[in-house]
PDB file of N, CA and C in Angstrom:
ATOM      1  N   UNK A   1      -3.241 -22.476   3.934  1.00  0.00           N
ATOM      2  CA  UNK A   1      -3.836 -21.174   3.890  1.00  0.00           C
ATOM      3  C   UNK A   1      -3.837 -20.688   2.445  1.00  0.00           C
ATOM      4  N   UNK A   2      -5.343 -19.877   1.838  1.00  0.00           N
ATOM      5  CA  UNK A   2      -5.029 -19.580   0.656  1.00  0.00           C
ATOM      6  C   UNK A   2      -5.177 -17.809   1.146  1.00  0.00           C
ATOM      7  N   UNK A   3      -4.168 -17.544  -0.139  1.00  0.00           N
ATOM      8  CA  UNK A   3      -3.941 -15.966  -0.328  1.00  0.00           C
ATOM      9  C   UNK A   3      -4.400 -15.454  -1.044  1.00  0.00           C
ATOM     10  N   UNK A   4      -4.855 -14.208  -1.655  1.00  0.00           N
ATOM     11  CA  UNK A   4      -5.338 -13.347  -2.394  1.00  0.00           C
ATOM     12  C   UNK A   4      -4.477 -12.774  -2.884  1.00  0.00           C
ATOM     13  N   UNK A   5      -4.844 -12.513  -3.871  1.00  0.00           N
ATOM     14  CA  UNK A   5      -3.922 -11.599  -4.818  1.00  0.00           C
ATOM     15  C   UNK A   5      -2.951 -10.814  -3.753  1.00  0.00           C
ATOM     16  N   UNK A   6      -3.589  -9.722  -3.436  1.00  0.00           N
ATOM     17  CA  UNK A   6      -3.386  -8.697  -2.556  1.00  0.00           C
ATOM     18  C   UNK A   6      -2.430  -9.285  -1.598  1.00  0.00           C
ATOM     19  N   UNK A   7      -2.764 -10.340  -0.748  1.00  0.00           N
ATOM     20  CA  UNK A   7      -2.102 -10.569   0.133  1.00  0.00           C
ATOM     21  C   UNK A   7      -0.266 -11.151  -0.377  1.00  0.00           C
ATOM     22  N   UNK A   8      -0.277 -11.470  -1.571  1.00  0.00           N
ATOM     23  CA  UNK A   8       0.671 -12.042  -2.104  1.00  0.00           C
ATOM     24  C   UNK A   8       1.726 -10.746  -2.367  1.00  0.00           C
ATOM     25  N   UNK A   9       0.624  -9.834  -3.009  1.00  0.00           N
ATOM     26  CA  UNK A   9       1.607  -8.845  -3.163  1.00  0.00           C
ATOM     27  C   UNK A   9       2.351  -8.126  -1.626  1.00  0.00           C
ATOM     28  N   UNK A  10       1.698  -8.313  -1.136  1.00  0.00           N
ATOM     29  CA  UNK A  10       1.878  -7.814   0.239  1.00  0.00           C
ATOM     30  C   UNK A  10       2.926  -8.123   0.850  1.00  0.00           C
ATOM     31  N   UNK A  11       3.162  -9.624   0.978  1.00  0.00           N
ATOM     32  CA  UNK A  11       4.811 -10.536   1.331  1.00  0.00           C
ATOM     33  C   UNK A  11       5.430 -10.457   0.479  1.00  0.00           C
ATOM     34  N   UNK A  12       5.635 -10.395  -0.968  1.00  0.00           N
ATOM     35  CA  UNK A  12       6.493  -9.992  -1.981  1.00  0.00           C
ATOM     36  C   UNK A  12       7.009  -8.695  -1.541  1.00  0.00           C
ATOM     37  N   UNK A  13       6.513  -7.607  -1.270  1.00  0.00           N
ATOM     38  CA  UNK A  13       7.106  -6.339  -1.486  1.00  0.00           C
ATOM     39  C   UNK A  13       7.421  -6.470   0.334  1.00  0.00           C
ATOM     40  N   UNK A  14       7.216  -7.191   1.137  1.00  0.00           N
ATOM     41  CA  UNK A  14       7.593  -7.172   2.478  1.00  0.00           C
ATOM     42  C   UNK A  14       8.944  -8.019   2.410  1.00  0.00           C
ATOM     43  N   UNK A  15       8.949  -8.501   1.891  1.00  0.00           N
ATOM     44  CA  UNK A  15      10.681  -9.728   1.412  1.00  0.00           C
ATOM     45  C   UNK A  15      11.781  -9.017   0.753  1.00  0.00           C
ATOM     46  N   UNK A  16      10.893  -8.123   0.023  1.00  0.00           N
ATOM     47  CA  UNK A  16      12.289  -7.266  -0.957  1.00  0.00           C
ATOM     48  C   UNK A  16      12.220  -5.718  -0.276  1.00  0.00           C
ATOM     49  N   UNK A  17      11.813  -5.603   0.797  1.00  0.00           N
ATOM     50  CA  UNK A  17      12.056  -4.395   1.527  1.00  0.00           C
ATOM     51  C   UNK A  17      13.245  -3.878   2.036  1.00  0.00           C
ATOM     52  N   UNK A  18      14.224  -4.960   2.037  1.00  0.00           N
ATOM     53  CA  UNK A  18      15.695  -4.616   2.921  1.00  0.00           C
ATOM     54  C   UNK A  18      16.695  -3.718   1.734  1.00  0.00           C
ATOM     55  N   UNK A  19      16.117  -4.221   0.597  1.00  0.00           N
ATOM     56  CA  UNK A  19      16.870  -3.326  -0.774  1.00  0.00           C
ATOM     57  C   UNK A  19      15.987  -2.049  -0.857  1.00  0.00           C
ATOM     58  N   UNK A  20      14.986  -1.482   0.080  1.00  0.00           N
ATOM     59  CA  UNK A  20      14.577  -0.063  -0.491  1.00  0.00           C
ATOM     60  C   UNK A  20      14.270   0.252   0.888  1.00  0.00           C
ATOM     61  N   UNK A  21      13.913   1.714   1.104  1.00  0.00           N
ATOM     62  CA  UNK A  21      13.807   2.544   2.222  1.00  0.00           C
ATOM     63  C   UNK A  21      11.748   2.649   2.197  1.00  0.00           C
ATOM     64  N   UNK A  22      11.201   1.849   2.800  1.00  0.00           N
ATOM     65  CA  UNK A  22       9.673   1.401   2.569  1.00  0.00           C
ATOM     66  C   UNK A  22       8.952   1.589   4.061  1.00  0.00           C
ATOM     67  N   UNK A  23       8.480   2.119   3.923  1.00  0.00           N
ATOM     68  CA  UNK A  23       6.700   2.135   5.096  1.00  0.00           C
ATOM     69  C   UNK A  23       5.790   1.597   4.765  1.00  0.00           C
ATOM     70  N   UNK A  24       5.642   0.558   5.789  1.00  0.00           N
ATOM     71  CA  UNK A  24       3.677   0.117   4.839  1.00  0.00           C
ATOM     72  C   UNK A  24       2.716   0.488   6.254  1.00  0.00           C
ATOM     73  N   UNK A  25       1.701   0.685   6.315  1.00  0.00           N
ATOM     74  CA  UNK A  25       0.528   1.058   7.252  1.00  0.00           C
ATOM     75  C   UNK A  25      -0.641   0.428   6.712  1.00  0.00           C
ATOM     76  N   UNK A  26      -1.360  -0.507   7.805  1.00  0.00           N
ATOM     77  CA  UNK A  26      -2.215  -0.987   7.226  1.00  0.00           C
ATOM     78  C   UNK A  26      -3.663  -0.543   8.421  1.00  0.00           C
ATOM     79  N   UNK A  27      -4.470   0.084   8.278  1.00  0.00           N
ATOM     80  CA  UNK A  27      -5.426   0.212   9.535  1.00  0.00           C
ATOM     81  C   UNK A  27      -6.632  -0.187   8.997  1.00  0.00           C
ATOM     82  N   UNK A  28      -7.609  -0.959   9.986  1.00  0.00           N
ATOM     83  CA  UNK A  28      -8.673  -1.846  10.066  1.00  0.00           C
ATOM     84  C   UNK A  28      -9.374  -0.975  11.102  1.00  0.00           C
ATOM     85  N   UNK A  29     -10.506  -0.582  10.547  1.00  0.00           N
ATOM     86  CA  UNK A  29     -11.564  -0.177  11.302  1.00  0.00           C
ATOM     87  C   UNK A  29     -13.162   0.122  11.149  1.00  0.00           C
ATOM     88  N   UNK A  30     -13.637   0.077  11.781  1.00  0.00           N
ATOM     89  CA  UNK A  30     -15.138  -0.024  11.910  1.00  0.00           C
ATOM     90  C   UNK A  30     -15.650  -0.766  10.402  1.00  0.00           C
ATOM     91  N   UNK A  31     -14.901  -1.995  10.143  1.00  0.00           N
ATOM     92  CA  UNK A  31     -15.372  -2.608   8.744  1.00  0.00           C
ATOM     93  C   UNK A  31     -14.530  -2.159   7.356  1.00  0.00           C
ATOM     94  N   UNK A  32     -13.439  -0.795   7.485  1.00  0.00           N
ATOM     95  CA  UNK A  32     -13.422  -0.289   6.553  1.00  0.00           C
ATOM     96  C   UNK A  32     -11.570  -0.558   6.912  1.00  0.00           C
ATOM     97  N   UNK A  33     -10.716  -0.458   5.292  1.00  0.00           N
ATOM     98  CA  UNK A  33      -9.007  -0.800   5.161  1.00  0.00           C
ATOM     99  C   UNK A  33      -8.360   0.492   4.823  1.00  0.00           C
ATOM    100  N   UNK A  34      -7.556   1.061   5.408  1.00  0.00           N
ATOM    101  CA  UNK A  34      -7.142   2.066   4.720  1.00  0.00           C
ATOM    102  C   UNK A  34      -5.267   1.515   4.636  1.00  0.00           C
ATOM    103  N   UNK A  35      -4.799   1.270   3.648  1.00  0.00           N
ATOM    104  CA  UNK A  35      -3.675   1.161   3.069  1.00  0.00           C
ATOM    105  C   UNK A  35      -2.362   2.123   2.479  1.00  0.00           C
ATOM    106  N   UNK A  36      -1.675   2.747   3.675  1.00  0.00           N
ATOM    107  CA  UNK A  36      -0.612   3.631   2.951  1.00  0.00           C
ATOM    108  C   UNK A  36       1.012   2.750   3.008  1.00  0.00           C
ATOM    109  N   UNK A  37       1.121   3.641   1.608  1.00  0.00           N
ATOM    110  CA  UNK A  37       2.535   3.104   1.078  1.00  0.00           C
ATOM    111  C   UNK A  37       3.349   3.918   0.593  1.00  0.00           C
ATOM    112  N   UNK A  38       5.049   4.389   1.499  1.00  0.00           N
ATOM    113  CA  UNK A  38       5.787   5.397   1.260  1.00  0.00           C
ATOM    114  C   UNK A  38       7.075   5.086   0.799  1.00  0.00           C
ATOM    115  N   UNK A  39       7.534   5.298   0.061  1.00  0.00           N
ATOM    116  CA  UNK A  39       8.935   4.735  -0.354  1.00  0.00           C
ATOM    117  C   UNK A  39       9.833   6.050  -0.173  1.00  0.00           C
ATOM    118  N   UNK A  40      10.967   5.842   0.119  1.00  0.00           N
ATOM    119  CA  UNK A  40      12.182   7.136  -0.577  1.00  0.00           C
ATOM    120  C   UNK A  40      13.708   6.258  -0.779  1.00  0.00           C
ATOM    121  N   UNK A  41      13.109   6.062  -1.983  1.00  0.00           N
ATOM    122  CA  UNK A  41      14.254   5.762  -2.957  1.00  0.00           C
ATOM    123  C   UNK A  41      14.809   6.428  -4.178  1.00  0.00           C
ATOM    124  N   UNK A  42      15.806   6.646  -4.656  1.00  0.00           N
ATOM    125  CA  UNK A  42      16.857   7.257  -5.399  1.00  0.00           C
ATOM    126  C   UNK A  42      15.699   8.403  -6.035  1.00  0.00           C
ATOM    127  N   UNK A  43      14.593   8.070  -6.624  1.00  0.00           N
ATOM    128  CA  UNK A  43      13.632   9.063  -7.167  1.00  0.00           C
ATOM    129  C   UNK A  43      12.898  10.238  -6.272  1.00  0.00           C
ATOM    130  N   UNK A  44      13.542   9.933  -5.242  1.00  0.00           N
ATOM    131  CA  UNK A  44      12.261  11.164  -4.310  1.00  0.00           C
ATOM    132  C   UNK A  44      11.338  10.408  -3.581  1.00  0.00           C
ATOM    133  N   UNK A  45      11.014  11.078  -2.399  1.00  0.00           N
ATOM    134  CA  UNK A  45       9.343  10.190  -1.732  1.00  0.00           C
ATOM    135  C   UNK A  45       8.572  10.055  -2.985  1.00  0.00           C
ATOM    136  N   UNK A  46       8.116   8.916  -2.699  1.00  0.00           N
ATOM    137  CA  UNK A  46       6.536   8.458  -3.105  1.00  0.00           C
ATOM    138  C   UNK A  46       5.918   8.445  -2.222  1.00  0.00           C
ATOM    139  N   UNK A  47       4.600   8.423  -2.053  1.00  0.00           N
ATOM    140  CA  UNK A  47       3.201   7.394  -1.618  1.00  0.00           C
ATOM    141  C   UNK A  47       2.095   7.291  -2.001  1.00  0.00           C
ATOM    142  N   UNK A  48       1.438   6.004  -1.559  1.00  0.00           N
ATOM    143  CA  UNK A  48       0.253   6.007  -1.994  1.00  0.00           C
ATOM    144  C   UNK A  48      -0.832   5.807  -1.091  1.00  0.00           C
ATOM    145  N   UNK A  49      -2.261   5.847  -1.083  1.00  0.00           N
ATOM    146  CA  UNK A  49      -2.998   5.713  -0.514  1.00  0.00           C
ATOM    147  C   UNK A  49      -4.217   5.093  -1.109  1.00  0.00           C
ATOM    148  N   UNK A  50      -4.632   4.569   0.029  1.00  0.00           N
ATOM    149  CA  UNK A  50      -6.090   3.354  -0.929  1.00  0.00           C
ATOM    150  C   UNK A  50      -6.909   3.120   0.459  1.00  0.00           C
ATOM    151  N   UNK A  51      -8.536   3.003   0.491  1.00  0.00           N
ATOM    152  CA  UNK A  51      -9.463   2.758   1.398  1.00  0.00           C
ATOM    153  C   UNK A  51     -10.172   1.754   0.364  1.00  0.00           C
ATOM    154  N   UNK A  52     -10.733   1.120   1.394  1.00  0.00           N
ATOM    155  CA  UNK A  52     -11.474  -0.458   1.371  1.00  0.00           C
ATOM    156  C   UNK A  52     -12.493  -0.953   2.276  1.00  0.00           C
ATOM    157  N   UNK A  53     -13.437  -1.745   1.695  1.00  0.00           N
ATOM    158  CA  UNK A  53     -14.115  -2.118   2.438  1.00  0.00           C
ATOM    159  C   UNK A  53     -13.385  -3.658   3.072  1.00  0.00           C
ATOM    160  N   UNK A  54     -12.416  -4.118   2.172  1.00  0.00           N
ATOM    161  CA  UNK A  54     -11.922  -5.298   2.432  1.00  0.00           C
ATOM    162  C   UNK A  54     -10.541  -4.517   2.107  1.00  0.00           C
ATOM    163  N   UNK A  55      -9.373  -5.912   2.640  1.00  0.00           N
ATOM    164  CA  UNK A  55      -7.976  -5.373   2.314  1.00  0.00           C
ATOM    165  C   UNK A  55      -7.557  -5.423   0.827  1.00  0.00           C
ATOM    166  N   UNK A  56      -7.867  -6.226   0.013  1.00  0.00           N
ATOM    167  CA  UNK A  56      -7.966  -6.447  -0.848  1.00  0.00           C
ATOM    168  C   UNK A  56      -8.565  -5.023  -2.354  1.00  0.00           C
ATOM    169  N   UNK A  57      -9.726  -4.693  -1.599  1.00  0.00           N
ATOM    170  CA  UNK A  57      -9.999  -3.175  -1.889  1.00  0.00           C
ATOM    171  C   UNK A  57      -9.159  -2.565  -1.925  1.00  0.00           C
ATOM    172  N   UNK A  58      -9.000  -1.942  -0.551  1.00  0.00           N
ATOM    173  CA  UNK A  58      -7.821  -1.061  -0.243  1.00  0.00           C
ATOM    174  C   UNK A  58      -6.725  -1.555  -1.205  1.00  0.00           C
ATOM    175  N   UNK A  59      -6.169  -2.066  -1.186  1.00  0.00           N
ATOM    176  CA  UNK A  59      -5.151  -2.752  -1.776  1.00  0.00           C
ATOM    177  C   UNK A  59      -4.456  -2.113  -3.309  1.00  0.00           C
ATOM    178  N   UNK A  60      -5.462  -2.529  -4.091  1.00  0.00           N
ATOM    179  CA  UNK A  60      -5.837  -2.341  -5.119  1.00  0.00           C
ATOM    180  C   UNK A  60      -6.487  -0.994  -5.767  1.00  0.00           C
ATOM    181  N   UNK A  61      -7.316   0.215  -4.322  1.00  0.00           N
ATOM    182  CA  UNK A  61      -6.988   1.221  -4.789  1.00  0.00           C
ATOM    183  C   UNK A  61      -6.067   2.340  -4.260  1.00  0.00           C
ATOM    184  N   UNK A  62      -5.198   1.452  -4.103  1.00  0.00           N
ATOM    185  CA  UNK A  62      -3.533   2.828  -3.847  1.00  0.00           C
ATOM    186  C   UNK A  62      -3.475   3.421  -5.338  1.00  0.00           C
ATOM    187  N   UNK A  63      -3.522   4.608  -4.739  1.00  0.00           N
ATOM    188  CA  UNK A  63      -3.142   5.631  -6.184  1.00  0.00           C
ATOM    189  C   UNK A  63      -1.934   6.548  -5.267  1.00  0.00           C
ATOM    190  N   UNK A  64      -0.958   7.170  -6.359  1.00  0.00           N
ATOM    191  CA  UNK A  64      -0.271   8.228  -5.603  1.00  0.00           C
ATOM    192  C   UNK A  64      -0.500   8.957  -5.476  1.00  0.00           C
ATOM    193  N   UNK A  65      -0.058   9.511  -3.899  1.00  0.00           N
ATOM    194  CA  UNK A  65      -1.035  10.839  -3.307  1.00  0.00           C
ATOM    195  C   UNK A  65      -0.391  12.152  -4.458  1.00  0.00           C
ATOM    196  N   UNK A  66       0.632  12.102  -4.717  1.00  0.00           N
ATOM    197  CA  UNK A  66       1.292  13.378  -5.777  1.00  0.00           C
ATOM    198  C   UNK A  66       0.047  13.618  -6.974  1.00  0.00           C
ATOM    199  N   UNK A  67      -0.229  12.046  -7.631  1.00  0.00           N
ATOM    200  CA  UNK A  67      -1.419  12.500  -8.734  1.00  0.00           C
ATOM    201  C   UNK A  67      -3.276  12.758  -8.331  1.00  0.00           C
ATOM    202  N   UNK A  68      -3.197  12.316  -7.022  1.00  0.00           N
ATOM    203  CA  UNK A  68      -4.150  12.824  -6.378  1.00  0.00           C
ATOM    204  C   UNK A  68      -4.528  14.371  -5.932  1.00  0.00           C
ATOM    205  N   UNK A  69      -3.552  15.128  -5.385  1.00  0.00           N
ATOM    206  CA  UNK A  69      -3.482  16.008  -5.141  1.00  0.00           C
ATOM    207  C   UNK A  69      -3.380  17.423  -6.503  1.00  0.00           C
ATOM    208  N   UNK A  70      -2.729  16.275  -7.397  1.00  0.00           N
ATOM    209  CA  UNK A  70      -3.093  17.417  -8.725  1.00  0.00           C
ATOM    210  C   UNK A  70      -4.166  17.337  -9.410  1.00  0.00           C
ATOM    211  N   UNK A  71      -4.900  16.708  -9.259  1.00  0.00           N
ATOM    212  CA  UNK A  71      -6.055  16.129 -10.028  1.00  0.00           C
ATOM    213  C   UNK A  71      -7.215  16.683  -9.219  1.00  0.00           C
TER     214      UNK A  71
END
């Protein structure tokens, strides 16, 4: 099986999950990826959010919702 970028990162940060407090959500629908990612570790919640036409899309545009919301 070959992987994509994306997907690599995906089992990387799914392997080193037991050392941080992590949510991943991945939803597939009508053609379209929407990708959220929440952490709460020592710094405060994070998350991010990213939509796609592929996962890979999505993937790649997680931005954090904190600089989203100020912007």
């Amino acid at each position: 099986m070959i992987l994509s970028a994306a997907e690599r990162q995906l089992i990387q940060m799914i392997r080193a999950a037991h050392r941080h407090n992590l949510s991943l959500a991945i939803r597939a629908r009508d053609g379209r990826y929407t990708v959220r990612i929440t952490t709460y570790d020592d710094g405060g919640p994070g998350a991010g959010l990213g939509n796609g036409e592929s996962f890979d899309a999505a993937w790649h545009a997680v931005t954090e919702l904190r600089a989203q919301r100020a912007g």
